[in-house]
PDB file of N, CA and C in Angstrom:
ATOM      1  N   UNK A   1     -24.672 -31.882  -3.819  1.00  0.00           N
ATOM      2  CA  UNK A   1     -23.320 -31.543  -4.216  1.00  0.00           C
ATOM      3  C   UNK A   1     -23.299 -30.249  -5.044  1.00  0.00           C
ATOM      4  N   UNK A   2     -24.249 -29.998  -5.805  1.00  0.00           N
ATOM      5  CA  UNK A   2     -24.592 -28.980  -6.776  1.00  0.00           C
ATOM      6  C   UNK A   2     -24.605 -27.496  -6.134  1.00  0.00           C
ATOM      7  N   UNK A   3     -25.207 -27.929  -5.015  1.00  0.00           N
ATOM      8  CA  UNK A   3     -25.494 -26.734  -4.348  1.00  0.00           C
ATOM      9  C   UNK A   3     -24.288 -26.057  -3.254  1.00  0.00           C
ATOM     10  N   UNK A   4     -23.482 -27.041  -2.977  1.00  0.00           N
ATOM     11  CA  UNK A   4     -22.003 -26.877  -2.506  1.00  0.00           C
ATOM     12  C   UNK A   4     -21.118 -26.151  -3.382  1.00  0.00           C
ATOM     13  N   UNK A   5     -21.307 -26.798  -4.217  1.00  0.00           N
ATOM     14  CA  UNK A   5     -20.164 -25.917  -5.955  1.00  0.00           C
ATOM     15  C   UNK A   5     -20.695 -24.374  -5.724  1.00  0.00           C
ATOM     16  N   UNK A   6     -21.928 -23.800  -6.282  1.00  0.00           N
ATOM     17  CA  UNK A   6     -22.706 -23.024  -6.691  1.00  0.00           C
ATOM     18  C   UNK A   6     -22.279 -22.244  -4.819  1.00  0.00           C
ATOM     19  N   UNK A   7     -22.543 -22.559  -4.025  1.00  0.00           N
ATOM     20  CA  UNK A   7     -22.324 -21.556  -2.861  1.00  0.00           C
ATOM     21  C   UNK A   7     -21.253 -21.430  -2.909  1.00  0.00           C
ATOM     22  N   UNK A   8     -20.194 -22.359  -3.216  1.00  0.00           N
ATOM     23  CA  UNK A   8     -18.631 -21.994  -3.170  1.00  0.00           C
ATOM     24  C   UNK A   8     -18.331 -21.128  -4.522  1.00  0.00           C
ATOM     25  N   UNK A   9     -18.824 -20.879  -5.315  1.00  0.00           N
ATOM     26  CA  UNK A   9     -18.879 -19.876  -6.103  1.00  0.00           C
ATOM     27  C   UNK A   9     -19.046 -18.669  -6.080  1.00  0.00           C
ATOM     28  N   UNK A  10     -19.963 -18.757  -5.193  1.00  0.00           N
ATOM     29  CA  UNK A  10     -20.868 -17.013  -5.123  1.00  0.00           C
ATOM     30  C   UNK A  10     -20.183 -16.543  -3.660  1.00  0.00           C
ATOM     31  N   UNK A  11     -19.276 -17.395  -2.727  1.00  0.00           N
ATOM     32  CA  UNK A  11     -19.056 -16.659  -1.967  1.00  0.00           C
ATOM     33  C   UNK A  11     -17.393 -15.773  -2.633  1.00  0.00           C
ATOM     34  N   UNK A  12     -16.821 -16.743  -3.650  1.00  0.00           N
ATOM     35  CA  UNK A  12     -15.717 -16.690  -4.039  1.00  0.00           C
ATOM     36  C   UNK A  12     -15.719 -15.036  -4.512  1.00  0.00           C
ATOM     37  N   UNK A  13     -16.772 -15.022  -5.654  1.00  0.00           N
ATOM     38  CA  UNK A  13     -17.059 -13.997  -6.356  1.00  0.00           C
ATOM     39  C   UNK A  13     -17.119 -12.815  -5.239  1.00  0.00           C
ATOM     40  N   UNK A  14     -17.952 -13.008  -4.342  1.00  0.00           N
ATOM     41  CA  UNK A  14     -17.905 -11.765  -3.594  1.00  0.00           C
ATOM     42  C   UNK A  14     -16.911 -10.866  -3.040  1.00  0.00           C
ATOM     43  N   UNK A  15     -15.453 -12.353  -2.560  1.00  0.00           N
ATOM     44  CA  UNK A  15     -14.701 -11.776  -2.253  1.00  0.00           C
ATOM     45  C   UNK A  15     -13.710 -11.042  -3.009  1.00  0.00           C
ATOM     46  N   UNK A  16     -13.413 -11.592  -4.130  1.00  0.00           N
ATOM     47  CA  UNK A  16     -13.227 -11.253  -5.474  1.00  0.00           C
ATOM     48  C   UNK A  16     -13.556  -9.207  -5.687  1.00  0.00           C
ATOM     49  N   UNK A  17     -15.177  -9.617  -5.585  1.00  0.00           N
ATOM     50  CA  UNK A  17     -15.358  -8.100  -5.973  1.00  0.00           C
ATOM     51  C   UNK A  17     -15.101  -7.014  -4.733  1.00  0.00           C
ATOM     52  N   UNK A  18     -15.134  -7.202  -3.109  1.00  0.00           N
ATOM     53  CA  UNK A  18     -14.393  -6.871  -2.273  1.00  0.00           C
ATOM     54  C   UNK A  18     -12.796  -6.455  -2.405  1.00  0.00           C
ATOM     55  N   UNK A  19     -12.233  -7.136  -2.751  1.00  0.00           N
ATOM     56  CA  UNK A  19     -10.471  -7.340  -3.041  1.00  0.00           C
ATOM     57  C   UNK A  19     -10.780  -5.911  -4.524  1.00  0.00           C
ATOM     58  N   UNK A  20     -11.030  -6.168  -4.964  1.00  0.00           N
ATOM     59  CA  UNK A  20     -11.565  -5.177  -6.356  1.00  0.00           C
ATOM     60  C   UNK A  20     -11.657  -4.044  -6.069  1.00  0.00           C
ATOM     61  N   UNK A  21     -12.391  -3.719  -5.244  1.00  0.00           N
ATOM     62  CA  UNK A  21     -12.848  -2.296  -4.397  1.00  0.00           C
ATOM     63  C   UNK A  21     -11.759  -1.936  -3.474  1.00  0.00           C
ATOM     64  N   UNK A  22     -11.086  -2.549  -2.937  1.00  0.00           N
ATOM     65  CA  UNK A  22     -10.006  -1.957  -2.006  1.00  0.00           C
ATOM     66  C   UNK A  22      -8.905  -1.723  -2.614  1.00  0.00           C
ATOM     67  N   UNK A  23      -8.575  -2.472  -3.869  1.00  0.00           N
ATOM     68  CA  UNK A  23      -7.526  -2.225  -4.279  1.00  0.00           C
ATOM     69  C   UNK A  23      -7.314  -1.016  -5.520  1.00  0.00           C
ATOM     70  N   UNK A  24      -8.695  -0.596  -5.885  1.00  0.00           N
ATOM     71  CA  UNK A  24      -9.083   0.477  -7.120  1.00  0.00           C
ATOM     72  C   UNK A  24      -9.413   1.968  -6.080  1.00  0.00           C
ATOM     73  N   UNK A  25      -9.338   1.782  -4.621  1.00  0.00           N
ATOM     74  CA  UNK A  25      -9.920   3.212  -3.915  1.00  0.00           C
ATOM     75  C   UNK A  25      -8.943   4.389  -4.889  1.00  0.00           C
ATOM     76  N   UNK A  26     -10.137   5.484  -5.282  1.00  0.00           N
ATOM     77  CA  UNK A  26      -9.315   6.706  -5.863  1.00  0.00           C
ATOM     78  C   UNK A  26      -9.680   7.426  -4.861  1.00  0.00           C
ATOM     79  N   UNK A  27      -8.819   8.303  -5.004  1.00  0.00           N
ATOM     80  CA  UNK A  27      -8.606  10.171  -4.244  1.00  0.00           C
ATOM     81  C   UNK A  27      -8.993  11.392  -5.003  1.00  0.00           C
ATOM     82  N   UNK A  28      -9.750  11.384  -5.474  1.00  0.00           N
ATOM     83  CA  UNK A  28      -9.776  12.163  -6.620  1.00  0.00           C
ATOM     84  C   UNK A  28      -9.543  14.040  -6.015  1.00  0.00           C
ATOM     85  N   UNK A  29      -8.540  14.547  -5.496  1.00  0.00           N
ATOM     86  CA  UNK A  29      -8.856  15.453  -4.771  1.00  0.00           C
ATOM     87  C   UNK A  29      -7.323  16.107  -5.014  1.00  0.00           C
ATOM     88  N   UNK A  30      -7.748  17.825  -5.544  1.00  0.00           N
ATOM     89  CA  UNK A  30      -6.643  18.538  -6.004  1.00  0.00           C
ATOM     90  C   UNK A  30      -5.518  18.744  -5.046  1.00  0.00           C
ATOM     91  N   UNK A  31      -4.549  18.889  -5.584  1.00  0.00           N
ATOM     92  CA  UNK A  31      -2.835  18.491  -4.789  1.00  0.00           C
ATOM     93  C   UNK A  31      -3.075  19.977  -3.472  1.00  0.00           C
ATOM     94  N   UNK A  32      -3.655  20.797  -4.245  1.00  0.00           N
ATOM     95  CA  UNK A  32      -3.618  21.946  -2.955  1.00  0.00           C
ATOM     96  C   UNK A  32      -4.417  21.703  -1.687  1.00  0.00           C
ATOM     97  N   UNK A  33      -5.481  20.925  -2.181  1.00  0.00           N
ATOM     98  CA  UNK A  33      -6.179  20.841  -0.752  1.00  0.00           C
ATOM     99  C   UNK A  33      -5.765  19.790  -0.146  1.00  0.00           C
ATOM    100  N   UNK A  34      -4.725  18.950  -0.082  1.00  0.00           N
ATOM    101  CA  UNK A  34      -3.873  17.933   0.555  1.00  0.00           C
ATOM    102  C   UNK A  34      -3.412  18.208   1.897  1.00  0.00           C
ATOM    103  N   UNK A  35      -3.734  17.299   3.195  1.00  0.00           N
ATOM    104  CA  UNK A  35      -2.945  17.463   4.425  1.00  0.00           C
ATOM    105  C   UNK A  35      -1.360  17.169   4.084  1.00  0.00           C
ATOM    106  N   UNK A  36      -0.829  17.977   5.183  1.00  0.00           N
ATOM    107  CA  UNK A  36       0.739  17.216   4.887  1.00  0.00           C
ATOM    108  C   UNK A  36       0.798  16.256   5.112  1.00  0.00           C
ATOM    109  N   UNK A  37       1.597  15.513   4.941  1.00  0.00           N
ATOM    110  CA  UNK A  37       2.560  14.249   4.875  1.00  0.00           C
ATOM    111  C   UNK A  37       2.043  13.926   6.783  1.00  0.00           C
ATOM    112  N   UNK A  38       2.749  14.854   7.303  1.00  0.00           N
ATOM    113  CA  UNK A  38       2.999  14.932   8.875  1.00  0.00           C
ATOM    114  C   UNK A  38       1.696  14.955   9.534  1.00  0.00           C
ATOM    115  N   UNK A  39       0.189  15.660   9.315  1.00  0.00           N
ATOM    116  CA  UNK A  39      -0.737  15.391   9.143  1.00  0.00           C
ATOM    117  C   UNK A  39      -1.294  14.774   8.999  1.00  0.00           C
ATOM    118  N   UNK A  40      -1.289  13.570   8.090  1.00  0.00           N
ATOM    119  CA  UNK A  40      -1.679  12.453   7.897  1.00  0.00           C
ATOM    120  C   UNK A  40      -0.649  11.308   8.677  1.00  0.00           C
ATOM    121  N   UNK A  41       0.317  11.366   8.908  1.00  0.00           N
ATOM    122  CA  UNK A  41       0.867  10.602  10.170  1.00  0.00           C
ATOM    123  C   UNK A  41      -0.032  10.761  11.834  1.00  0.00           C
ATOM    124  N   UNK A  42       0.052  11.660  11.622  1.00  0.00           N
ATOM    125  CA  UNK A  42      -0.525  12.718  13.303  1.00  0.00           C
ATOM    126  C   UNK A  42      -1.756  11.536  12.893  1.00  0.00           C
ATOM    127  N   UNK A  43      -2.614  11.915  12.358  1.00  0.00           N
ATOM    128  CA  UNK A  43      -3.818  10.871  12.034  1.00  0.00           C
ATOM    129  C   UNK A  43      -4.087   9.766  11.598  1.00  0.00           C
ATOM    130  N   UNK A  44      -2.959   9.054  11.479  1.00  0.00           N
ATOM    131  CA  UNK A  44      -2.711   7.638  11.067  1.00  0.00           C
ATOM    132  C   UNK A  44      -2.285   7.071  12.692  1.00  0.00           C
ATOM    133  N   UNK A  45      -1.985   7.811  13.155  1.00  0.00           N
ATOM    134  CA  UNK A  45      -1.382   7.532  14.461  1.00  0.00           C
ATOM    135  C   UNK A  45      -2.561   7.556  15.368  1.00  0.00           C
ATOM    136  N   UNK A  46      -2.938   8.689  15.316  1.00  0.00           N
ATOM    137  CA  UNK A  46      -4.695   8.552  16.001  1.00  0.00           C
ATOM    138  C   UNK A  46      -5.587   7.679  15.972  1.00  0.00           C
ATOM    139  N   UNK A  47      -5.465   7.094  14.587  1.00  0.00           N
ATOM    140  CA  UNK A  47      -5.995   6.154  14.314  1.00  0.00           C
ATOM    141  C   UNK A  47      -5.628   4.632  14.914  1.00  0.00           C
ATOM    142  N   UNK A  48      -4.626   4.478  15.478  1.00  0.00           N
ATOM    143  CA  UNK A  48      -3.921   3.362  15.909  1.00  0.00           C
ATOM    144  C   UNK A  48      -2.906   2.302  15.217  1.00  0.00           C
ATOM    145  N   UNK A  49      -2.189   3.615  13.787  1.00  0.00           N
ATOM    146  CA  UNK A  49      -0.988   2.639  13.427  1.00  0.00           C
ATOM    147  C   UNK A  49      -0.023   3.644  13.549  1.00  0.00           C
ATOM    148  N   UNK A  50       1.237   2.355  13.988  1.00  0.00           N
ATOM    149  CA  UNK A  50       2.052   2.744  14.145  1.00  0.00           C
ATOM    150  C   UNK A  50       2.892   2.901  12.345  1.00  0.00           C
ATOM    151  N   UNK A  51       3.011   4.252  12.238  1.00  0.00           N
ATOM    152  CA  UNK A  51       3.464   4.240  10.927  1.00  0.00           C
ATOM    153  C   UNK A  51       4.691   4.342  10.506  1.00  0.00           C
ATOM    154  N   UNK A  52       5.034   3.501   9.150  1.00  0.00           N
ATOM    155  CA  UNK A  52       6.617   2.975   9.011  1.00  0.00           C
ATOM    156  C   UNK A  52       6.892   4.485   7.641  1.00  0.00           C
ATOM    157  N   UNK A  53       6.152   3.962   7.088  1.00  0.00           N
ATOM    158  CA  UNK A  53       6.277   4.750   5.830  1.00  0.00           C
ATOM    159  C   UNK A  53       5.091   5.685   5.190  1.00  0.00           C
ATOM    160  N   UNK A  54       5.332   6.766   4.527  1.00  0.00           N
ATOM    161  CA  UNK A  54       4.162   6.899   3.767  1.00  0.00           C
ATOM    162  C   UNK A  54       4.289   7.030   2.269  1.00  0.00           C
ATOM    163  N   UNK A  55       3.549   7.246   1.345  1.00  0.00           N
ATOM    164  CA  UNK A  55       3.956   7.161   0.307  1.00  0.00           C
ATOM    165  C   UNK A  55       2.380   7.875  -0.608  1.00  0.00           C
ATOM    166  N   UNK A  56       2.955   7.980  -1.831  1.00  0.00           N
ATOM    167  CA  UNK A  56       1.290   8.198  -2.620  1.00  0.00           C
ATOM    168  C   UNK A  56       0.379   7.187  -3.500  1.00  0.00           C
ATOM    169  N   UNK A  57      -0.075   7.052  -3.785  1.00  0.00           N
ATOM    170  CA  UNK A  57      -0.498   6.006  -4.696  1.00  0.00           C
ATOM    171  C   UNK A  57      -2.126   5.904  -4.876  1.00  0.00           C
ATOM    172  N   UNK A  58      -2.265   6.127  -6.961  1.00  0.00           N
ATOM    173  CA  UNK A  58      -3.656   6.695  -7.225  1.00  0.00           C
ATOM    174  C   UNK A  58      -4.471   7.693  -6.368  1.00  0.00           C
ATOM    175  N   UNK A  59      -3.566   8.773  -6.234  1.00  0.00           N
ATOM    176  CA  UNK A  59      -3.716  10.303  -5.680  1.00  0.00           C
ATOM    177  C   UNK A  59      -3.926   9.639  -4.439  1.00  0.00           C
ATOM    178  N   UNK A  60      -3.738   8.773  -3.826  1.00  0.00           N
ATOM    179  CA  UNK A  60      -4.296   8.622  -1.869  1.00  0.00           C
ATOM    180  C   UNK A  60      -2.693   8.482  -1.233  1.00  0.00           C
ATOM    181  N   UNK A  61      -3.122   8.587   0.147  1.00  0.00           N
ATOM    182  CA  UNK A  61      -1.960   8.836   0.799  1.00  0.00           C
ATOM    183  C   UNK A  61      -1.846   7.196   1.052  1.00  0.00           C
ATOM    184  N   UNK A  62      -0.539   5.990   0.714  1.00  0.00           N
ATOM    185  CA  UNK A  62      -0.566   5.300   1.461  1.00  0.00           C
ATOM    186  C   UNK A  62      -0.020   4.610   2.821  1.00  0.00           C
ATOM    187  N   UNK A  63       0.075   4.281   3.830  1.00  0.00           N
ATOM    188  CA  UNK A  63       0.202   4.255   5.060  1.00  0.00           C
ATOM    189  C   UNK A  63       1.221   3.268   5.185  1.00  0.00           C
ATOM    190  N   UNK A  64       2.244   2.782   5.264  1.00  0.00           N
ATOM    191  CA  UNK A  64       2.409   1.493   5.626  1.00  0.00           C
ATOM    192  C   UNK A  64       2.895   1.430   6.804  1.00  0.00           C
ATOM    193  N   UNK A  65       2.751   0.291   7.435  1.00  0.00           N
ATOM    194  CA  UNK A  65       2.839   0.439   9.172  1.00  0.00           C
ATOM    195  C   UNK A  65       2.284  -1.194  10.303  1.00  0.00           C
ATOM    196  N   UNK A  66       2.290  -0.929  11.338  1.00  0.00           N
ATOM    197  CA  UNK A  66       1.511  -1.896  12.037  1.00  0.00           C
ATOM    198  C   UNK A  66       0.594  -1.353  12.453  1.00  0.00           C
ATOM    199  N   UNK A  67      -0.212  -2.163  12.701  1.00  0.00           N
ATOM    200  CA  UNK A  67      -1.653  -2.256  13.593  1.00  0.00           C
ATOM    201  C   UNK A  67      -2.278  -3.272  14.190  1.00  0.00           C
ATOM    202  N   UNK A  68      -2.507  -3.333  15.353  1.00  0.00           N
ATOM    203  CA  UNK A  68      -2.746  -4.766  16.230  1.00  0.00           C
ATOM    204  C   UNK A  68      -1.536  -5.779  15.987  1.00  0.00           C
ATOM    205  N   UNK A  69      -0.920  -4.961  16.048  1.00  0.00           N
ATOM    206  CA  UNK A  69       0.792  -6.396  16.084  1.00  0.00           C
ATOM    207  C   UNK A  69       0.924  -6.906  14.270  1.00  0.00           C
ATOM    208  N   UNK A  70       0.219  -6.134  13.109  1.00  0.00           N
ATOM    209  CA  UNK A  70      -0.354  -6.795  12.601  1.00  0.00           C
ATOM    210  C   UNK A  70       0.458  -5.745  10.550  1.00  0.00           C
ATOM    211  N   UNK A  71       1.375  -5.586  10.278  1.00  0.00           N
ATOM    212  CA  UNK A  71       1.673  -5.547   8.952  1.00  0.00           C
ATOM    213  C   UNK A  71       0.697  -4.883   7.853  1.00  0.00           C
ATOM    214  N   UNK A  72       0.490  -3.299   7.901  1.00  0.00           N
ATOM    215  CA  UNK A  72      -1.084  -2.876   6.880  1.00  0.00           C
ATOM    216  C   UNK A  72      -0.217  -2.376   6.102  1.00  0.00           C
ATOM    217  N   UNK A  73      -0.748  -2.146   4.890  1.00  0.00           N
ATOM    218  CA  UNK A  73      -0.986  -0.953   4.108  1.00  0.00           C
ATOM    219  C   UNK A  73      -1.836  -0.524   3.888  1.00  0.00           C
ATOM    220  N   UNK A  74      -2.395   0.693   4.019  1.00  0.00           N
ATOM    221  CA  UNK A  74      -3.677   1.394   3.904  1.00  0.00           C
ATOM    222  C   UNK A  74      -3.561   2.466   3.382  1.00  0.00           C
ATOM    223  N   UNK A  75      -4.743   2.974   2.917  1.00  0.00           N
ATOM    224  CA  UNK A  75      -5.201   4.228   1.896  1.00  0.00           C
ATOM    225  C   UNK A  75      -5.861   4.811   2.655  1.00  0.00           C
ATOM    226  N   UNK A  76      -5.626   6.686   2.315  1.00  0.00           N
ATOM    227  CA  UNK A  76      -6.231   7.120   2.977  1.00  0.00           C
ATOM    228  C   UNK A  76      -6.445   8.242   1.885  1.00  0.00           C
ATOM    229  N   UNK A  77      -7.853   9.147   2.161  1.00  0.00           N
ATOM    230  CA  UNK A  77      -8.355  10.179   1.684  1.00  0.00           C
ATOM    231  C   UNK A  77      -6.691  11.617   1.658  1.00  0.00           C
ATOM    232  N   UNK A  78      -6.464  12.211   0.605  1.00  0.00           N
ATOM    233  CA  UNK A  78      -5.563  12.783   1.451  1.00  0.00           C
ATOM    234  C   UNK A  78      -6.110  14.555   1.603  1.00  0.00           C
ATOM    235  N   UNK A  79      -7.080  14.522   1.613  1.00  0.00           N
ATOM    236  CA  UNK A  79      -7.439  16.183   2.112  1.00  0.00           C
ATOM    237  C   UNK A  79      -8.779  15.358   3.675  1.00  0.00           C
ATOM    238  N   UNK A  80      -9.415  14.616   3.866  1.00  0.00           N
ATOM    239  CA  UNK A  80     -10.042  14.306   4.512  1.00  0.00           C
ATOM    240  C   UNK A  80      -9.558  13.019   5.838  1.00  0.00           C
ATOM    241  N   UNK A  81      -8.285  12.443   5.244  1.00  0.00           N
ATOM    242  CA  UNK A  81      -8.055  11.655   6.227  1.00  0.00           C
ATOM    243  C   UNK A  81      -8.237  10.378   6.759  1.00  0.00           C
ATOM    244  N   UNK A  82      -9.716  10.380   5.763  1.00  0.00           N
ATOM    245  CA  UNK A  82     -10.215   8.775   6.227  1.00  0.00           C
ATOM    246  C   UNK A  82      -9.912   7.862   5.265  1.00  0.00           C
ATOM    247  N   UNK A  83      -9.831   6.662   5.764  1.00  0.00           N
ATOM    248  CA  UNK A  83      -9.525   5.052   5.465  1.00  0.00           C
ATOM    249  C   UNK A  83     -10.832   4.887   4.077  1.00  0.00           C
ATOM    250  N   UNK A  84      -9.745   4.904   3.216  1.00  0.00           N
ATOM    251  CA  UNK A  84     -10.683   4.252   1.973  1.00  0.00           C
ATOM    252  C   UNK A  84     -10.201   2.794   1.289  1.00  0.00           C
ATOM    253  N   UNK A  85      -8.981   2.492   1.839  1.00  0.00           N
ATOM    254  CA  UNK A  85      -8.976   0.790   1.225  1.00  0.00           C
ATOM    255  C   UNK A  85      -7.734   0.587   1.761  1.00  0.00           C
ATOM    256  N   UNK A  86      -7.735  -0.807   1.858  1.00  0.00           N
ATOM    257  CA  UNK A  86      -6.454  -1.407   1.773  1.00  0.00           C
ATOM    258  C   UNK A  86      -5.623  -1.953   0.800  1.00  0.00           C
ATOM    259  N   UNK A  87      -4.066  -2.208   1.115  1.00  0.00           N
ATOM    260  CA  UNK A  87      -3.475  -2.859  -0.408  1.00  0.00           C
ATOM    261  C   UNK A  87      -3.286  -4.359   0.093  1.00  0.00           C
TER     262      UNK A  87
END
């Protein structure tokens, strides 16, 4: 039984510190070297969401939109483009 508790613990924690990391992604990257807005759609779109909104948040671009039939918000790099976390 001991050992049931103790694994249900440590998987908890992990996800825990997962959820932690996606939700702290920074951008740390000066406002001039920023894609546009439209840019980062063009490539959110490439990427395979269909995008509703965008917005900023802790300097990243965030995405909100569908994907696979499926409700995201996502972060993205905003001079580079790529997927650094979800909300």
């Amino acid at each position: 039984m001991k050992k049931i508790v103790v694994a249900t613990l440590l998987i908890s924690a992990s996800f825990a510190g997962i959820a932690r990391a996606e939700s702290s992604a920074s951008c740390d990257v000066a406002k001039d070297k920023w894609m546009t807005e439209d840019a980062m759609k063009a490539k959110a779109t490439e990427l395979g969401f269909d995008v509703r909104q965008i917005k900023v948040e802790n300097g990243c671009y965030e995405v909100y939109g569908i994907k696979d039939g499926n409700k995201v918000e996502v972060l993205f790099n905003p001079e580079t483009g790529i997927q650094v976390g979800e909300d």
